[in-house]
C-alpha atoms as a PDB file:
ATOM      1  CA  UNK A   1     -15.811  -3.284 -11.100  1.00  0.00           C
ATOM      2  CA  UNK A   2     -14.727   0.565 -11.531  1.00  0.00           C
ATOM      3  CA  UNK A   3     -10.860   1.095 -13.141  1.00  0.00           C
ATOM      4  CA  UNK A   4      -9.318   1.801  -9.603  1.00  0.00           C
ATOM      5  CA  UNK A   5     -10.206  -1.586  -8.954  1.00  0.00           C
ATOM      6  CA  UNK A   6      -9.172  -3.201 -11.317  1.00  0.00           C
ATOM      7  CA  UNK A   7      -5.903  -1.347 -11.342  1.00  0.00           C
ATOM      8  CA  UNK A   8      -5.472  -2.909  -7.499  1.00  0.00           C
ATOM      9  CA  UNK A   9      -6.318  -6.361  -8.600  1.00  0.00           C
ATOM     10  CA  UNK A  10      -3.107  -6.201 -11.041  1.00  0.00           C
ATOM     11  CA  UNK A  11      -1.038  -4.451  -8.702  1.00  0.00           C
ATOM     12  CA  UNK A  12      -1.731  -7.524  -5.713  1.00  0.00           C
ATOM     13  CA  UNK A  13      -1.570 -10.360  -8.372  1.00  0.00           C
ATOM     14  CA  UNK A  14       1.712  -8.470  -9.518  1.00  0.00           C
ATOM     15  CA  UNK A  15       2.784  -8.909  -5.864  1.00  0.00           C
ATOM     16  CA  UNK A  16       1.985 -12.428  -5.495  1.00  0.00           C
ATOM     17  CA  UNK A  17       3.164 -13.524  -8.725  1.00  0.00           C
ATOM     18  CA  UNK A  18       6.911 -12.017  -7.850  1.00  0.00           C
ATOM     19  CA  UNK A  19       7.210 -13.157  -4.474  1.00  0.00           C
ATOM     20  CA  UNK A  20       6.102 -16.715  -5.278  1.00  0.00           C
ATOM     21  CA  UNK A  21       9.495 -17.561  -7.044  1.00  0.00           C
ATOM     22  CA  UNK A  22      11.313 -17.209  -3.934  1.00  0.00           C
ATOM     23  CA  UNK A  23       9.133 -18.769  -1.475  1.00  0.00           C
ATOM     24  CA  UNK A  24       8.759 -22.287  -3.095  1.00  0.00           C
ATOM     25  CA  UNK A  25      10.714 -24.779  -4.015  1.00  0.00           C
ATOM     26  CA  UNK A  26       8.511 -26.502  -6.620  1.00  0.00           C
ATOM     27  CA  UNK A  27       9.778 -25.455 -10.452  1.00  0.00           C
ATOM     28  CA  UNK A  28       6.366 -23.501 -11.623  1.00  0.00           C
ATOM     29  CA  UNK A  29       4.575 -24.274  -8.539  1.00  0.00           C
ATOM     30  CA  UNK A  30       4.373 -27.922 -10.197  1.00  0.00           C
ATOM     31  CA  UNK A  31       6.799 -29.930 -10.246  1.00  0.00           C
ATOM     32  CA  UNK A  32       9.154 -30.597  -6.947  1.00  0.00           C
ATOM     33  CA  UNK A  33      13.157 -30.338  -7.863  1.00  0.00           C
ATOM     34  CA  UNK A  34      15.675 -33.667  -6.176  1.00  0.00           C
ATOM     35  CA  UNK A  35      17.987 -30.247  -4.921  1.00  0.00           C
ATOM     36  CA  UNK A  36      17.658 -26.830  -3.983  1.00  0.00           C
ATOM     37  CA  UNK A  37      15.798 -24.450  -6.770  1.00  0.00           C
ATOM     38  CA  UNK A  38      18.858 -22.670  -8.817  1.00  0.00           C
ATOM     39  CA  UNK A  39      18.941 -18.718  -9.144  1.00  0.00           C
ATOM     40  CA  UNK A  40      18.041 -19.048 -12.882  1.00  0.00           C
ATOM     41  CA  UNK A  41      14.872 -20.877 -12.531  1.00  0.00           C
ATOM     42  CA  UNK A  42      13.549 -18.380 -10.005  1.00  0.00           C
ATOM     43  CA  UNK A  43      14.619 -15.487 -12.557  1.00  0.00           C
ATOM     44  CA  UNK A  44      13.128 -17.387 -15.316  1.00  0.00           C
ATOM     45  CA  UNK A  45       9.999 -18.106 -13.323  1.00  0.00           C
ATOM     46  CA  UNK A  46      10.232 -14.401 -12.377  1.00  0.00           C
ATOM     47  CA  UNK A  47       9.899 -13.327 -16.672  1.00  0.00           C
ATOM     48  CA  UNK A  48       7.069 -16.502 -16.935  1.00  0.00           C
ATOM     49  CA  UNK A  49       4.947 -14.184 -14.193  1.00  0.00           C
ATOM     50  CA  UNK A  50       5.676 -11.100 -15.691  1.00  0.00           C
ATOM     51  CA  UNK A  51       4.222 -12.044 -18.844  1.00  0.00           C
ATOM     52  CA  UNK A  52       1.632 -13.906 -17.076  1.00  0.00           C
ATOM     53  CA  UNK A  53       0.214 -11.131 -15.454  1.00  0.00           C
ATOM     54  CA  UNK A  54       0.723  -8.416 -18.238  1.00  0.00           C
ATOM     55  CA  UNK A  55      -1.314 -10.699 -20.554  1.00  0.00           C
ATOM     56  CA  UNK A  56      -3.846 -10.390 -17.261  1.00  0.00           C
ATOM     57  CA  UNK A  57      -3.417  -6.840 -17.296  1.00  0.00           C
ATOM     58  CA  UNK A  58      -3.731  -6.511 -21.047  1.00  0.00           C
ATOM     59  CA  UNK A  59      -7.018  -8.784 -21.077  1.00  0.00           C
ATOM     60  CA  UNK A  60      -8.659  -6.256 -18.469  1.00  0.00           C
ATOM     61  CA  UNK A  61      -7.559  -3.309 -19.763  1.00  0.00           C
ATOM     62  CA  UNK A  62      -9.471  -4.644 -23.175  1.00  0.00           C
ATOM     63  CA  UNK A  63     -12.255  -5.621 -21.192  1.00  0.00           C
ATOM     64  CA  UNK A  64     -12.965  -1.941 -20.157  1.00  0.00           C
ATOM     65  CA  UNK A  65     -11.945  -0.312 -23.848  1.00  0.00           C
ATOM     66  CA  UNK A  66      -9.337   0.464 -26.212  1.00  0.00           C
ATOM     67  CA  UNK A  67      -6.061  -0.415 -25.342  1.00  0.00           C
ATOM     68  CA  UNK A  68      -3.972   2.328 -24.653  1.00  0.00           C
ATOM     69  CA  UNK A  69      -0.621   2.235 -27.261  1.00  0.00           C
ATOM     70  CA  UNK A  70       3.088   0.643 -24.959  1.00  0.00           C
ATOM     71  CA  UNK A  71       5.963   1.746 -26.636  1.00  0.00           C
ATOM     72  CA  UNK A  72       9.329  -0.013 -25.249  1.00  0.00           C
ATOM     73  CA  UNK A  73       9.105   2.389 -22.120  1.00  0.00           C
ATOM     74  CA  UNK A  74       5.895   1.361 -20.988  1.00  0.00           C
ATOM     75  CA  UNK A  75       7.959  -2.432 -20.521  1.00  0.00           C
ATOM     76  CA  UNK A  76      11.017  -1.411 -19.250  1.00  0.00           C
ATOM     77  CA  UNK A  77       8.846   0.561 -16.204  1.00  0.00           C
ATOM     78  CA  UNK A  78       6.427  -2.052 -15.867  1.00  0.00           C
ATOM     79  CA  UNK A  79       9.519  -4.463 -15.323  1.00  0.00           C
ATOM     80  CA  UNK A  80      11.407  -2.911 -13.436  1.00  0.00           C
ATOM     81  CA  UNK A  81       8.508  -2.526 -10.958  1.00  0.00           C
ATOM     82  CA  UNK A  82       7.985  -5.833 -11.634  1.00  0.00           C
ATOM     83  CA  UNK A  83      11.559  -6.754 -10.341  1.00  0.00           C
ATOM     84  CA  UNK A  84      11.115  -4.335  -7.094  1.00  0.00           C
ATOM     85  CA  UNK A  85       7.754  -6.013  -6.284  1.00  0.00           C
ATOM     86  CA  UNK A  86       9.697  -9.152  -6.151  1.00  0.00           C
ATOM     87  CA  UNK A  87      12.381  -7.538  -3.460  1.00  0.00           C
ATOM     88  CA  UNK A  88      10.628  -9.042  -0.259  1.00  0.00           C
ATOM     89  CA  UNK A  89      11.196 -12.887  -1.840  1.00  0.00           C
ATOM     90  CA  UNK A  90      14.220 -12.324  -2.297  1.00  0.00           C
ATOM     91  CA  UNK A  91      15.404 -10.597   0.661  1.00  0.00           C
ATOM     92  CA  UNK A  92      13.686 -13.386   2.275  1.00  0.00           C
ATOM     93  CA  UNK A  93      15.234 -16.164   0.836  1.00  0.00           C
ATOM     94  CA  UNK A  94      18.861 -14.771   0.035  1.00  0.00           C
ATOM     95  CA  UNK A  95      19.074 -13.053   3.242  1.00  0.00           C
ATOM     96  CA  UNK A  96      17.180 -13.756   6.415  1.00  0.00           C
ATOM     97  CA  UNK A  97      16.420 -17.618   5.647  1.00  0.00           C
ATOM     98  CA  UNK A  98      19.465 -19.334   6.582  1.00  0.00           C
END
């Protein structure tokens, strides 16, 4: 698999992984809640798939080479794409589903 590749595999599993917060209802995918999921568990399941797919990342970036060195910019950009991959959940869920 060539590095473009790769770098597309991240970027969809990035996708996924934000979005699936808001579009179930099950804490984790796992375990079903007796009410509605709260804002905080979606944001903390939001941080639980950010690391979860930067550790991804991180394992296939070793798998081609050397790492390359991520200073505290390289996080706040890859969150904050992160956060606007996760935009069509929550526009979903907070404002069309009603």
């Amino acid at each position: 698999m060539t590095t473009s590749n790769l770098a597309w595999v991240v970027i969809v599993l990035a996708l996924i992984t934000a979005n699936l917060p808001f579009l179930s209802e099950r804490l984790f995918l796992v375990r079903c809640l007796p009410e509605s999921k709260a804002l905080a568990w979606r944001l903390a399941e939001l941080v639980v798939g950010y690391l979860l797919v930067g550790g991804i990342a991180l394992s296939l970036e070793k798998s081609i080479g050397q790492n390359a060195p991520q200073g505290w910019e390289f996080y706040a950009v890859t969150g904050t794409l992160f956060v606007t991959l996760a935009f069509p959940g929550f526009v979903y869920r907070y404002l069309l589903k009603r």
